[in-house]
N, C-alpha and C. Protein backbone atom coordinates (compact mmCIF):
# COMPACT_ATOMS: atom_id res chain seq x y z
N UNK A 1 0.84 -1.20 0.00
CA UNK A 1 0.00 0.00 0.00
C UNK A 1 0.87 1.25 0.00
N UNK A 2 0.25 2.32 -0.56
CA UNK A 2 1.48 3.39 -1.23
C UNK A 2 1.06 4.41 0.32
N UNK A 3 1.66 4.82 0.75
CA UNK A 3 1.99 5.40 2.19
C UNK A 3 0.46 6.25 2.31
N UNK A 4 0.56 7.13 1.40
CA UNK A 4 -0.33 8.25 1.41
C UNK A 4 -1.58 8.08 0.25
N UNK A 5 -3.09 8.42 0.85
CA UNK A 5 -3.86 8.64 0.51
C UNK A 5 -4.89 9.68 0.63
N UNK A 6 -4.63 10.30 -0.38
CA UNK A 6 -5.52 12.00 -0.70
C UNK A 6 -7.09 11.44 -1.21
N UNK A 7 -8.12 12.04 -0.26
CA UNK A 7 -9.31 12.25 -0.60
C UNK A 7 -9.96 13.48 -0.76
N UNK A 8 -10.75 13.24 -2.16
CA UNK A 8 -10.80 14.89 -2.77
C UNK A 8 -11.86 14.12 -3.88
N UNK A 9 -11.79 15.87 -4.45
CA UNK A 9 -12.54 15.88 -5.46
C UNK A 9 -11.77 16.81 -6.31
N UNK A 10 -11.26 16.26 -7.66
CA UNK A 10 -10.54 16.97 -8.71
C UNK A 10 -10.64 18.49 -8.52
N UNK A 11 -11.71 18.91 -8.89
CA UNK A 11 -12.25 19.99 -9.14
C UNK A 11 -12.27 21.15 -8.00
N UNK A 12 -11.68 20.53 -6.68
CA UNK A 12 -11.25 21.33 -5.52
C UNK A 12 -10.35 22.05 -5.33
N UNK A 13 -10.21 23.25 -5.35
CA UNK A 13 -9.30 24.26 -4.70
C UNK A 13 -7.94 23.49 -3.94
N UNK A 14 -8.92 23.26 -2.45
CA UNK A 14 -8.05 22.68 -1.38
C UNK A 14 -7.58 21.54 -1.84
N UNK A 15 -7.92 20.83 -2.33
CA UNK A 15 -7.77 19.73 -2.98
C UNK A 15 -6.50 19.53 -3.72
N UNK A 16 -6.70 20.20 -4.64
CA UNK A 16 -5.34 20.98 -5.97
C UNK A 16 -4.11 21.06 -4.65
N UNK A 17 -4.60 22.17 -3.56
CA UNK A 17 -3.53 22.56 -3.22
C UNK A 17 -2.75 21.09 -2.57
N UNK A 18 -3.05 20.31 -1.92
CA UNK A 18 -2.72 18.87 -1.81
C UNK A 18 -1.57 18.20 -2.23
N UNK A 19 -2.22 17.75 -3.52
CA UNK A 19 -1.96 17.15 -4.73
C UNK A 19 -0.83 17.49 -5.28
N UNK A 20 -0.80 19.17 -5.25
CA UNK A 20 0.27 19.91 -5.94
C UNK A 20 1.07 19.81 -4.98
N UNK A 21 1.01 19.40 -3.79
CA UNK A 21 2.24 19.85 -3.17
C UNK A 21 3.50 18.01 -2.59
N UNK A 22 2.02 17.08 -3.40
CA UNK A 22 2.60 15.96 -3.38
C UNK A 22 3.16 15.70 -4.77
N UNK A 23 3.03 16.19 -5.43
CA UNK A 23 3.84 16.21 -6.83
C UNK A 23 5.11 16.60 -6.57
N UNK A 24 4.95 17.52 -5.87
CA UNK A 24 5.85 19.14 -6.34
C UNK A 24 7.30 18.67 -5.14
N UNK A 25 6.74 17.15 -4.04
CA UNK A 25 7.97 17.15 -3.05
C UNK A 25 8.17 15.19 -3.65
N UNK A 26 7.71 14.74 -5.06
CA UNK A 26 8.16 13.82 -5.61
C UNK A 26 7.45 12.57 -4.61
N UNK A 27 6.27 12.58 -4.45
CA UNK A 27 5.75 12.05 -2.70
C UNK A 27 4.22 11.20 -3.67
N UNK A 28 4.51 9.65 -3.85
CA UNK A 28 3.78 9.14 -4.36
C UNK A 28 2.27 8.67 -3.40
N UNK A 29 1.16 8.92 -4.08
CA UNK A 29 -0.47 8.62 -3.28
C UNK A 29 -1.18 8.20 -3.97
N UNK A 30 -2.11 7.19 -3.22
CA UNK A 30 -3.06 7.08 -4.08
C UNK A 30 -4.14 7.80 -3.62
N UNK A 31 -5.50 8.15 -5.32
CA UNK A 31 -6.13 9.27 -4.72
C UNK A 31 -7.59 8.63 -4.77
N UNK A 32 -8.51 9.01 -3.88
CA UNK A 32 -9.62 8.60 -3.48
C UNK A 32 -10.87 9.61 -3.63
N UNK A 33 -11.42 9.43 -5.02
CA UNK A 33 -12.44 10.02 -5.46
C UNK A 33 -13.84 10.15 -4.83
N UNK A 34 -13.81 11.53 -3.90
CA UNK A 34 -15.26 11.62 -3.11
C UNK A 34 -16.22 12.35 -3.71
N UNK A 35 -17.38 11.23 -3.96
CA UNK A 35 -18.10 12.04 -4.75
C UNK A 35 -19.23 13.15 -4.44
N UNK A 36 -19.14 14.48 -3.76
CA UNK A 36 -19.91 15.27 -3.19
C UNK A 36 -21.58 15.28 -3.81
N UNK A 37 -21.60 15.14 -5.34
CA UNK A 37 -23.03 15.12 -5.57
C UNK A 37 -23.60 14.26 -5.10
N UNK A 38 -23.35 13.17 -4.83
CA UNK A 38 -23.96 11.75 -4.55
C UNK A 38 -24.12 12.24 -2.56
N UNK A 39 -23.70 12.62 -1.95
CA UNK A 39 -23.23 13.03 -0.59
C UNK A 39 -22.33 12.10 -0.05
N UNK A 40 -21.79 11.51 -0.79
CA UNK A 40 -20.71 10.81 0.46
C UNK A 40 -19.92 11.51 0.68
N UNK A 41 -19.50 12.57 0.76
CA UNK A 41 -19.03 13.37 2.41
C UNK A 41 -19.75 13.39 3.37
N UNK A 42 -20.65 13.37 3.25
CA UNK A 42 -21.58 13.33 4.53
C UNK A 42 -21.92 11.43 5.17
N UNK A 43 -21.50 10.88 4.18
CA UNK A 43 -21.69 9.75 4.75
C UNK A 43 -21.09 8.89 6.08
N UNK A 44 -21.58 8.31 6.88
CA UNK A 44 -20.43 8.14 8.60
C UNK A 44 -19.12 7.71 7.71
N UNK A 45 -18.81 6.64 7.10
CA UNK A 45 -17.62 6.47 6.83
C UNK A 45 -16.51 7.59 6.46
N UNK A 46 -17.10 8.26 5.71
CA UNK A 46 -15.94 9.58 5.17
C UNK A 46 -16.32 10.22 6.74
N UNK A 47 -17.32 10.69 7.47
CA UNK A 47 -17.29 11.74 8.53
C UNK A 47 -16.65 11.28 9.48
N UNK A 48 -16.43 9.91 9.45
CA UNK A 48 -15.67 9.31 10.49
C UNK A 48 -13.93 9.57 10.49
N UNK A 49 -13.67 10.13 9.28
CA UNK A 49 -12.29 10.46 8.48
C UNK A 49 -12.31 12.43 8.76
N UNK A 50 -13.28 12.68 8.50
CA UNK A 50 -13.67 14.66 8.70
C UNK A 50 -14.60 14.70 9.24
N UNK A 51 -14.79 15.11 10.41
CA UNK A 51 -15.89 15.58 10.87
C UNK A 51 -16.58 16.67 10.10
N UNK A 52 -16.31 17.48 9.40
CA UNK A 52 -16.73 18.34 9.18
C UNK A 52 -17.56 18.48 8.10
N UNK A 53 -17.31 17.16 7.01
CA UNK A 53 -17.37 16.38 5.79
C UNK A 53 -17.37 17.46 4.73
N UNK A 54 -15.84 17.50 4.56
CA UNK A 54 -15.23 18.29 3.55
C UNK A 54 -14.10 17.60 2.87
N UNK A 55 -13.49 18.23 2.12
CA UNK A 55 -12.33 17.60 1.25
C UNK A 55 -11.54 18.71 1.28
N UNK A 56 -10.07 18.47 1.56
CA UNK A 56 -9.47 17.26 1.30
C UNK A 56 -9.75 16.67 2.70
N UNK A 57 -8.91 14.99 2.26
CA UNK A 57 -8.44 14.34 3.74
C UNK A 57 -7.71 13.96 3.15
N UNK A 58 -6.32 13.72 3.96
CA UNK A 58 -5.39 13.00 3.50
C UNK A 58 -4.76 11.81 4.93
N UNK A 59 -4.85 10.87 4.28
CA UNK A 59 -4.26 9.26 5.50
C UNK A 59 -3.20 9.02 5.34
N UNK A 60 -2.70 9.16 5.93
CA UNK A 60 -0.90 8.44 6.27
C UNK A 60 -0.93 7.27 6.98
N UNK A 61 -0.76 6.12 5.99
CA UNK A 61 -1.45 4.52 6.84
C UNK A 61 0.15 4.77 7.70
N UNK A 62 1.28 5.18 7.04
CA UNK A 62 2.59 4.17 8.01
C UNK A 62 2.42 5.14 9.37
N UNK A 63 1.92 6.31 10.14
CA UNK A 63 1.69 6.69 10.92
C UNK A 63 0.53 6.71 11.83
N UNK A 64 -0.66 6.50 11.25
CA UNK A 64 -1.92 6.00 11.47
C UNK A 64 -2.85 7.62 11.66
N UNK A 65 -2.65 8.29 10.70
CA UNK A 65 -2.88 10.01 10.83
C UNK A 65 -3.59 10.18 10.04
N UNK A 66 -4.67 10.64 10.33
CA UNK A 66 -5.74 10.70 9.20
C UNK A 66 -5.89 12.53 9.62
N UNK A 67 -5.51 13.23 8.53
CA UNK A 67 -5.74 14.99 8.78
C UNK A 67 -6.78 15.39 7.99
N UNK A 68 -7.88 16.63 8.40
CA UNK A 68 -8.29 16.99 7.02
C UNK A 68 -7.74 18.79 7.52
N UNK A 69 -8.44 19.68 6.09
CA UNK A 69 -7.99 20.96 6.16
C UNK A 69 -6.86 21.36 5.28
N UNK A 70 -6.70 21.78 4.08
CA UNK A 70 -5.45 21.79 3.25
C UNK A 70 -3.79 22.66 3.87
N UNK A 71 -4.12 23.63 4.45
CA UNK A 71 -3.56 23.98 5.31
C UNK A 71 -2.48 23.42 6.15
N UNK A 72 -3.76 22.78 7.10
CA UNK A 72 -2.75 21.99 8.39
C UNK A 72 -2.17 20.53 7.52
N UNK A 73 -3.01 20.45 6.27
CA UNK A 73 -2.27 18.97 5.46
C UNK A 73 -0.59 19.17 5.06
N UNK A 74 -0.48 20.85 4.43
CA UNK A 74 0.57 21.24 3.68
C UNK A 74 1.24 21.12 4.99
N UNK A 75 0.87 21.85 5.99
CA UNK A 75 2.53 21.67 7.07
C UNK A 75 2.87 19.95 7.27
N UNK A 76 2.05 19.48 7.35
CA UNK A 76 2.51 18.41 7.58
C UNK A 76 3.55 17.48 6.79
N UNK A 77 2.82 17.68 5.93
CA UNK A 77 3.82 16.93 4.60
C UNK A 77 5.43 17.67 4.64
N UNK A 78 5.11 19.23 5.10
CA UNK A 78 6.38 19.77 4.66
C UNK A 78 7.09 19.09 6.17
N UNK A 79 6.61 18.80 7.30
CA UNK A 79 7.41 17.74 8.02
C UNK A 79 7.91 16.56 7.82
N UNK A 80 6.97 15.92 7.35
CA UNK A 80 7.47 14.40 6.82
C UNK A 80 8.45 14.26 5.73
N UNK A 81 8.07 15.29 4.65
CA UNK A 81 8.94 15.14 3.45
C UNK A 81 10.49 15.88 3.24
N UNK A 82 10.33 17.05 4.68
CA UNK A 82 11.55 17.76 4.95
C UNK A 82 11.65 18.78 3.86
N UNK A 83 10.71 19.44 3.03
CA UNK A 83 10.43 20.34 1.90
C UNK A 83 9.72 21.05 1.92
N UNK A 84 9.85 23.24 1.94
CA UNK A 84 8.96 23.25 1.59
C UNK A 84 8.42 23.94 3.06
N UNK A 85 9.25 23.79 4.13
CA UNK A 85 8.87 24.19 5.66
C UNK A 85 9.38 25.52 6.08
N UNK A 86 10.39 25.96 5.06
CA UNK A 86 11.05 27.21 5.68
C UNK A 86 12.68 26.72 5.80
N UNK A 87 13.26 27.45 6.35
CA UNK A 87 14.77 27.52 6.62
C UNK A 87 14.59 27.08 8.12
N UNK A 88 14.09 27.60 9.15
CA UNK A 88 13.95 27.96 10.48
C UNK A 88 12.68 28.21 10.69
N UNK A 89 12.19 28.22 12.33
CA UNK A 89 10.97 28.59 12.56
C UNK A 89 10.66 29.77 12.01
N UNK A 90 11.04 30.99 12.15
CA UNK A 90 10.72 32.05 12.05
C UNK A 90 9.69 31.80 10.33
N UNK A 91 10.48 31.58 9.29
CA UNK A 91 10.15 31.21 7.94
C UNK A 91 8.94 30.29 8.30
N UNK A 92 8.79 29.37 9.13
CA UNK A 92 7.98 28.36 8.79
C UNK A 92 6.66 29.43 9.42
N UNK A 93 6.85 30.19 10.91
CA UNK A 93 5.67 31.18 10.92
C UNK A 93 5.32 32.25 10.23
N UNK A 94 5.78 32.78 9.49
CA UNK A 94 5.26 33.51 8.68
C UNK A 94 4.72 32.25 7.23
N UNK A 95 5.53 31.37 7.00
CA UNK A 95 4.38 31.23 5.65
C UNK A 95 3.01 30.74 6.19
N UNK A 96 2.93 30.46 7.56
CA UNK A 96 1.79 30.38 8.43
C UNK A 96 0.76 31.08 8.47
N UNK A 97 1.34 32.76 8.07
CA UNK A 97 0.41 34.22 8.29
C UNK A 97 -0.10 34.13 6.94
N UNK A 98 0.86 33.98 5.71
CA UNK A 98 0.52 34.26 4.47
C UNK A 98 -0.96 32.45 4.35
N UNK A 99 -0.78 31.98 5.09
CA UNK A 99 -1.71 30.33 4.92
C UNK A 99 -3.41 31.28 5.37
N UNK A 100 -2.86 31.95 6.63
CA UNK A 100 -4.23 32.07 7.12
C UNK A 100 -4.95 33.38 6.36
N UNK A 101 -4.02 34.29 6.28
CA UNK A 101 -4.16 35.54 4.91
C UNK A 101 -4.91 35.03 3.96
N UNK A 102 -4.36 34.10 2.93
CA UNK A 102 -5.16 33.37 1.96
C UNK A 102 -6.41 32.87 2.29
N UNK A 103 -6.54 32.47 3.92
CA UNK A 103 -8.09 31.79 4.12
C UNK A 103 -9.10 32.53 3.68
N UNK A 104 -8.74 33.73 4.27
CA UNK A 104 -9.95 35.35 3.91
C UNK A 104 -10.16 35.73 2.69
N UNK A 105 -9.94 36.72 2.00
CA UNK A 105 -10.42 37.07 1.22
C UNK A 105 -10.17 36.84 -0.26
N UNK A 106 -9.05 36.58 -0.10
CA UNK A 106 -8.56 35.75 -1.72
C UNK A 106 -9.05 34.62 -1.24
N UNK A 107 -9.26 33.71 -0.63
CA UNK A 107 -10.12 32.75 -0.62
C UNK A 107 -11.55 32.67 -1.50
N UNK A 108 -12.16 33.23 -0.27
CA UNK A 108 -13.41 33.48 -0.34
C UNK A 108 -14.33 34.13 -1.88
N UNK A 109 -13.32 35.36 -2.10
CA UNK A 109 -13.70 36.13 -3.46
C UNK A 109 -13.07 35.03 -4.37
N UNK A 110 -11.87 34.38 -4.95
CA UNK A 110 -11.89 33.81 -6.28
C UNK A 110 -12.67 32.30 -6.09
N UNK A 111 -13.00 31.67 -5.04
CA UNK A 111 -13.45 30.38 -5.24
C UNK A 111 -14.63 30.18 -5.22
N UNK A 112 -15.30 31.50 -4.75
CA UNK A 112 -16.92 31.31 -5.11
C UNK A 112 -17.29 32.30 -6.41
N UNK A 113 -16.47 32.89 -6.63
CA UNK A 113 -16.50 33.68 -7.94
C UNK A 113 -16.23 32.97 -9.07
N UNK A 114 -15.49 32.14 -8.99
CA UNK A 114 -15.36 30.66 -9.53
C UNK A 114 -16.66 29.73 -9.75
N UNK A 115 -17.22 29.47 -8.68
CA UNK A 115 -18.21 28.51 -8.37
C UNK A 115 -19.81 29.50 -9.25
N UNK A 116 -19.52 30.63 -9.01
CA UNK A 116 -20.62 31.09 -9.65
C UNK A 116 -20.57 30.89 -11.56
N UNK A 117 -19.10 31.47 -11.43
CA UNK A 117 -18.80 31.65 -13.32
C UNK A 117 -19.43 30.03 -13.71
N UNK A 118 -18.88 28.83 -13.30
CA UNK A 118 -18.76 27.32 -13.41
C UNK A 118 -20.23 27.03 -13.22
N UNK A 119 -20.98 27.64 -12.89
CA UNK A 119 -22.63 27.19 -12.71
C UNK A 119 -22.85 26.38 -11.59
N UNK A 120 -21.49 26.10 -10.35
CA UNK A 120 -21.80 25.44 -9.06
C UNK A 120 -22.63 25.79 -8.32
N UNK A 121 -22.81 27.17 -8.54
CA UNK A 121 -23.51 27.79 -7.27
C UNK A 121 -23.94 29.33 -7.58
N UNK A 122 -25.14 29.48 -7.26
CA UNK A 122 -25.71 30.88 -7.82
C UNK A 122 -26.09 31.72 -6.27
N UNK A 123 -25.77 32.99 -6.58
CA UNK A 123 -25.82 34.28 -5.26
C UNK A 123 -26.62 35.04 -6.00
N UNK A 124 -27.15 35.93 -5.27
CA UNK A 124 -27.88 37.21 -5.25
C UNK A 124 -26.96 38.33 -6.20
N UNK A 125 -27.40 39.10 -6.94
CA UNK A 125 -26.48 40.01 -7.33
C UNK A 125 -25.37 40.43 -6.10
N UNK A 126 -25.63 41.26 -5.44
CA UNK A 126 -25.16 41.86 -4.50
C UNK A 126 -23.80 40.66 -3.75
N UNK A 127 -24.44 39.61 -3.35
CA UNK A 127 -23.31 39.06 -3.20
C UNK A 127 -22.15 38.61 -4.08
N UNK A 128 -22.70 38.26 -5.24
CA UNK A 128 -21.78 37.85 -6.15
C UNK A 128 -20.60 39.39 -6.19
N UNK A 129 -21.25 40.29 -6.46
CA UNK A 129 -20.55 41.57 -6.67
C UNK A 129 -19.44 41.52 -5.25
N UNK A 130 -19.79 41.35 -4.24
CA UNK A 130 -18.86 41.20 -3.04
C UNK A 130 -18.03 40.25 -3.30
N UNK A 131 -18.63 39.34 -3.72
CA UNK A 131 -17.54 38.21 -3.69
C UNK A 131 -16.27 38.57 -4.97
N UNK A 132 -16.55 38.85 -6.26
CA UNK A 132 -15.75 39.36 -7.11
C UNK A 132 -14.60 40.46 -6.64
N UNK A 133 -15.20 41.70 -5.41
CA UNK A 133 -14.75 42.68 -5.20
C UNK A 133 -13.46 42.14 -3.77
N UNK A 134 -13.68 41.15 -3.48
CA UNK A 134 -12.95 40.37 -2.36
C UNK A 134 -11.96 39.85 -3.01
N UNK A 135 -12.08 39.02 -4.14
CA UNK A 135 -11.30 38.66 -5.13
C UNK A 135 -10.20 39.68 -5.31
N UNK A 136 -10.61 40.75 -6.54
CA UNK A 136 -9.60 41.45 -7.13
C UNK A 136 -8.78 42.28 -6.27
N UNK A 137 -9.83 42.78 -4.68
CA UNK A 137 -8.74 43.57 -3.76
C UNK A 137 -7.56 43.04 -3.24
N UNK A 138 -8.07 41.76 -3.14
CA UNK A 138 -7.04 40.51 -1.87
C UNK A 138 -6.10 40.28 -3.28
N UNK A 139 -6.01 40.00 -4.33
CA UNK A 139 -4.92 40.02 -5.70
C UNK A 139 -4.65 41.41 -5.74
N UNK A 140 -5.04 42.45 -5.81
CA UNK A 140 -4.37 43.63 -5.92
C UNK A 140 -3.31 43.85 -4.56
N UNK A 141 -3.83 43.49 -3.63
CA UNK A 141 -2.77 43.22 -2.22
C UNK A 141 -1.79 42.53 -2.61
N UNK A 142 -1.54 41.30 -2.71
CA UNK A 142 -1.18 40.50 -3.16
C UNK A 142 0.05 40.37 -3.82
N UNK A 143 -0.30 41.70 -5.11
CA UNK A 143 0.27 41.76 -6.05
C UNK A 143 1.36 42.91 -5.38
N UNK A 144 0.84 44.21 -4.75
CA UNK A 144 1.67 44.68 -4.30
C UNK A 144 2.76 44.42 -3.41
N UNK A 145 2.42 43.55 -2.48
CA UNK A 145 3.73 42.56 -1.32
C UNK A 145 4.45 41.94 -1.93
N UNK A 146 3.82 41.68 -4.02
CA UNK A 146 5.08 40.77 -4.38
C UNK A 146 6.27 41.69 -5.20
N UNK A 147 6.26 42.70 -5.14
CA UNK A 147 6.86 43.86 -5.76
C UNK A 147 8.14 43.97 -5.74
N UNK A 148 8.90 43.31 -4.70
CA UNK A 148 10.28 43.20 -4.50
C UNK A 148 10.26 41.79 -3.82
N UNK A 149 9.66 40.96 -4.22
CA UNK A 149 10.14 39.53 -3.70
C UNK A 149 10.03 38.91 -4.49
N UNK A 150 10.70 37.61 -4.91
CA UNK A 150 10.34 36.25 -5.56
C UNK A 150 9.85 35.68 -5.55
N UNK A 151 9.63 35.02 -3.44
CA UNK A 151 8.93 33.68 -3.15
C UNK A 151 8.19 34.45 -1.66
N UNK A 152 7.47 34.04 -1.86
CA UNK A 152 6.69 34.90 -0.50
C UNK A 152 7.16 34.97 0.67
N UNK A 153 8.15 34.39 1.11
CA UNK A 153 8.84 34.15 2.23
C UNK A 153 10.08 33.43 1.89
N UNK A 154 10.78 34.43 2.42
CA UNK A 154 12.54 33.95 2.30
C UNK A 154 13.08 33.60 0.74
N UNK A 155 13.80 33.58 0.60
CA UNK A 155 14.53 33.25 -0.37
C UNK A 155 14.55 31.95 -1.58
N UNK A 156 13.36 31.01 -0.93
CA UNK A 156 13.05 29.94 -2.08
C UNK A 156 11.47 29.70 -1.61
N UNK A 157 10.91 28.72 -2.49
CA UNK A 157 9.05 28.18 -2.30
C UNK A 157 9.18 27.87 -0.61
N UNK A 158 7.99 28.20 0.02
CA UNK A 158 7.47 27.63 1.09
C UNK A 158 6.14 26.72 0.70
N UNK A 159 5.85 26.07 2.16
CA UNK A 159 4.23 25.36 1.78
C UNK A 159 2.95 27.17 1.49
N UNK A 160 3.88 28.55 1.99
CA UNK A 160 3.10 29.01 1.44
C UNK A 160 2.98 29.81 -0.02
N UNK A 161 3.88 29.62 -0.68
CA UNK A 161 3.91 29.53 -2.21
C UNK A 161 2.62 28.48 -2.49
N UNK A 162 2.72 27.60 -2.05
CA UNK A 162 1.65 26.08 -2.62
C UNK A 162 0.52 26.62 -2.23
N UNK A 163 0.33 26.90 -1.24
CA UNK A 163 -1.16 26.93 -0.32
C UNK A 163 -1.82 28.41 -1.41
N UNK A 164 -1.05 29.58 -1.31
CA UNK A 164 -1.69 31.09 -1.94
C UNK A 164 -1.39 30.55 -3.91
N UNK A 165 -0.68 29.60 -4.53
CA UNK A 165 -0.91 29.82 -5.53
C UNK A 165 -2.27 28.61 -5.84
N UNK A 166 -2.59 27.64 -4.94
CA UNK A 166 -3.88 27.13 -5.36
C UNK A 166 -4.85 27.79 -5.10
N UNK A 167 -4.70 28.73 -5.20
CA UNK A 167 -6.27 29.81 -4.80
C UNK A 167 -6.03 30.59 -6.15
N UNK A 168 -5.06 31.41 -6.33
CA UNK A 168 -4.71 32.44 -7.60
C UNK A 168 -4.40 31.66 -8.76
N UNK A 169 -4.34 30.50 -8.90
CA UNK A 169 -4.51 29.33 -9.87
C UNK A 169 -6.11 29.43 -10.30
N UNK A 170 -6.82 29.49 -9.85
CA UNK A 170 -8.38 29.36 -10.07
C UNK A 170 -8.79 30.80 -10.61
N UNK A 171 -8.13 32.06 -10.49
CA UNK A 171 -8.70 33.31 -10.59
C UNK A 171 -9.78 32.95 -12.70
N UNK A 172 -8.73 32.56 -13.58
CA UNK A 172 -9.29 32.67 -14.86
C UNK A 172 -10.20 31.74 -14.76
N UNK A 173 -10.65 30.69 -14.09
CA UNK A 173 -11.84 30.53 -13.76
C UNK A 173 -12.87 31.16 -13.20
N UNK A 174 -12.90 32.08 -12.66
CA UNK A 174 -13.48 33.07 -12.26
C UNK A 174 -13.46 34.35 -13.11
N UNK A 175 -12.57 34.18 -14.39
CA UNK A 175 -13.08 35.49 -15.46
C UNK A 175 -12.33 36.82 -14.68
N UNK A 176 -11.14 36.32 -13.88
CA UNK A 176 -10.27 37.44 -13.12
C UNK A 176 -8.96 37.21 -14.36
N UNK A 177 -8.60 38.74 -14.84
CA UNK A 177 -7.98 38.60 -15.67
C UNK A 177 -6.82 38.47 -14.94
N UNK A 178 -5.62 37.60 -14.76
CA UNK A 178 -4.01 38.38 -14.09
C UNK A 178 -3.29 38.66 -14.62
N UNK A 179 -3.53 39.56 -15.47
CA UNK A 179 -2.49 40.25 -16.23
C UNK A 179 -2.66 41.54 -15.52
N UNK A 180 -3.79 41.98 -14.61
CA UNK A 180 -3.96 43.51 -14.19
C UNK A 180 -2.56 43.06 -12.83
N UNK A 181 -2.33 42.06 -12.67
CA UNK A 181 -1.61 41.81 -11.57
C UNK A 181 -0.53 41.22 -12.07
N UNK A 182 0.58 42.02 -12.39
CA UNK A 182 1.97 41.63 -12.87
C UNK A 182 3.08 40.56 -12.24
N UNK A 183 3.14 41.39 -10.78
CA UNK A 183 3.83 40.72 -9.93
C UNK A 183 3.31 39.35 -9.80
N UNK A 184 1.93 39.34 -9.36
CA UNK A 184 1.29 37.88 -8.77
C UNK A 184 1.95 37.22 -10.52
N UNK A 185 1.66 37.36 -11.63
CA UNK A 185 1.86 36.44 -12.88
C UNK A 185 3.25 36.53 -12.82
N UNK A 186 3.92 36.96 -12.49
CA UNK A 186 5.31 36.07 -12.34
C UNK A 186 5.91 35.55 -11.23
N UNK A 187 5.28 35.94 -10.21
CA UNK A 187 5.60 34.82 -8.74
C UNK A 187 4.42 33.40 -9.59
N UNK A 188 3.60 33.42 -10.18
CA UNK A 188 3.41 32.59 -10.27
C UNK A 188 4.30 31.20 -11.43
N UNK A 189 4.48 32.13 -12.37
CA UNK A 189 5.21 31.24 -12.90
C UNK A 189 6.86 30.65 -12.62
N UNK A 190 7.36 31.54 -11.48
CA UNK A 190 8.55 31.25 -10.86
C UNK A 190 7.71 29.45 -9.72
N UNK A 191 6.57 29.72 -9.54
CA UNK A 191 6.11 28.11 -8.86
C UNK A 191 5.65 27.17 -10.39
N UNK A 192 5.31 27.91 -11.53
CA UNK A 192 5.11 26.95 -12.47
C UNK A 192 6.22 26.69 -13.11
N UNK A 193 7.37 26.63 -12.82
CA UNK A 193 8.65 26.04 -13.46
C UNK A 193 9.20 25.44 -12.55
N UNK A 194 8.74 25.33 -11.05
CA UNK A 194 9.12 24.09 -10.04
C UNK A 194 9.25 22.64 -11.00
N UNK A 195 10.04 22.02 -10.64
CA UNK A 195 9.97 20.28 -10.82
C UNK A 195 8.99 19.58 -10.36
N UNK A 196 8.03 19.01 -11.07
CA UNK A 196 7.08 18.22 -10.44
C UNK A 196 5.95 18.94 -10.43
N UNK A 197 5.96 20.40 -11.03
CA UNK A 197 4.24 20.88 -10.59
C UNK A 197 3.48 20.55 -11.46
N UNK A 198 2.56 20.15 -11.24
CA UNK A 198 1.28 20.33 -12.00
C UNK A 198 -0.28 21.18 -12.08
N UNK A 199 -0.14 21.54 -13.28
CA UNK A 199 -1.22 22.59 -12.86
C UNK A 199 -2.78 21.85 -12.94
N UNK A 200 -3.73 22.90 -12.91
CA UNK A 200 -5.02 22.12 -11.72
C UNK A 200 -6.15 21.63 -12.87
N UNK A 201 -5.58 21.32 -13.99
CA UNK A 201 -6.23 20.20 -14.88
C UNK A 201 -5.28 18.87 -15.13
N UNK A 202 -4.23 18.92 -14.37
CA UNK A 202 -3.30 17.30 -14.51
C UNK A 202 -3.16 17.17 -13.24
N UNK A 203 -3.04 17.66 -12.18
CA UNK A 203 -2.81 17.35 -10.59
C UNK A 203 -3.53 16.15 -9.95
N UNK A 204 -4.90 16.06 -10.68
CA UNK A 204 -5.38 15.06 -10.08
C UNK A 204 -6.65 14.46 -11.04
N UNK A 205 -7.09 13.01 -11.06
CA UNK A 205 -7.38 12.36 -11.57
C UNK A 205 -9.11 12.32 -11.37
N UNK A 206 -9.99 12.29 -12.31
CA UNK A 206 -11.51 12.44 -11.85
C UNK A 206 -12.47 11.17 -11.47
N UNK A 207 -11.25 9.97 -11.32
CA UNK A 207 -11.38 8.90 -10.73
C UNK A 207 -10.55 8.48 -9.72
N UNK A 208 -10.54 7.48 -8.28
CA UNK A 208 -9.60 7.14 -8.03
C UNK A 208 -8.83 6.05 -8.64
N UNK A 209 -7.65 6.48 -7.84
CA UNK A 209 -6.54 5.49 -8.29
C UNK A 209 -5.05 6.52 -8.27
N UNK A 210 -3.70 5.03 -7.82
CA UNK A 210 -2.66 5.60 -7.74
C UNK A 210 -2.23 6.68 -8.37
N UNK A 211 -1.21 7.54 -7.84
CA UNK A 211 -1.03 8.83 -8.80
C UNK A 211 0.53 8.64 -8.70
């Protein structure tokens, strides 16, 4: 049995961010296709894995660790795999700030701005307009902090390079142009010429099975 097993759904944000970051540290899984329309997230078996019955989860049989939350998944891996954590604590807490930064509003604005463009999910005018306007501010931020840096923290990728570019990965799904955001389009492609990345139509498979 291959150590690690990612449960998701292709088409996930958090998910992507995962995936990409088991590519990206050469870290073989097999992946376990949850199918949300049907509800098995909500079913006891998966809730018994997330309480919360969300995706991702990821199982580490040789430790007996079953995590969910993409987040607290990425630090982890960047423990086990020794990649990807920082230089020192200090590095590893701040790509911590930039993890929970991303939860808010670049979150929130490109992945339901997303979900609306994609026909997942329909809002009220008014909200949709918020949600778009959450989007482009939190990338216009974004874009400005990357103005004199490379990698968001310290001097090479952290887990928070992985974690903030699976969110700004989704923006042209959402009909967010990034070209108004210079900086962010080339911090991003300084993570799309990593070894091992894959971007979020090859990262993961719309069935399970080994990856």
């Amino acid at each position: 049995m291959t150590r690690y097993t990612l449960h998701g759904l292709y088409a996930s944000g958090p998910t992507y961010k995962v995936g990409l970051m088991l590519h990206l540290t050469g870290t073989l899984f097999d992946y376990e296709h949850v199918d949300l329309q049907s509800g098995a997230h909500k079913a006891d078996a998966f809730l018994a894995k997330n309480r919360y019955g969300q995706v991702p989860v990821l199982d580490d049989h040789e430790k007996d660790m079953c995590l969910c939350q993409s987040s607290v998944i990425l630090d982890y891996l960047a423990d086990e795999t020794g990649q990807f954590g920082g230089k020192d604590r200090a590095e590893r807490l701040r790509a911590r700030e930039w993890q929970f930064w991303g939860a808010g509003q670049l979150s929130a604005g490109v992945y339901r701005t997303r979900a609306l463009k994609l026909g997942f999910f329909s809002f009220p005018e008014q909200v949709a307009e918020a949600n778009h306007k959450a989007a482009t501010g939190a990338l216009k931020e974004l874009n400005g902090l990357l103005e004199d840096r490379d990698w968001l923290v310290g001097r090479g990728a952290t887990i928070a390079d992985i974690d903030i570019y699976g969110i700004a990965a989704y923006a042209p799904q959402a009909q967010i142009d990034l070209g108004t955001y210079p900086h962010v389009r080339r911090w991003m492609g300084r993570v799309e010429a990593m070894p091992g990345f894959r971007n979020v139509d090859t990262a993961l498979p719309q069935a399970s099975k080994a990856v």
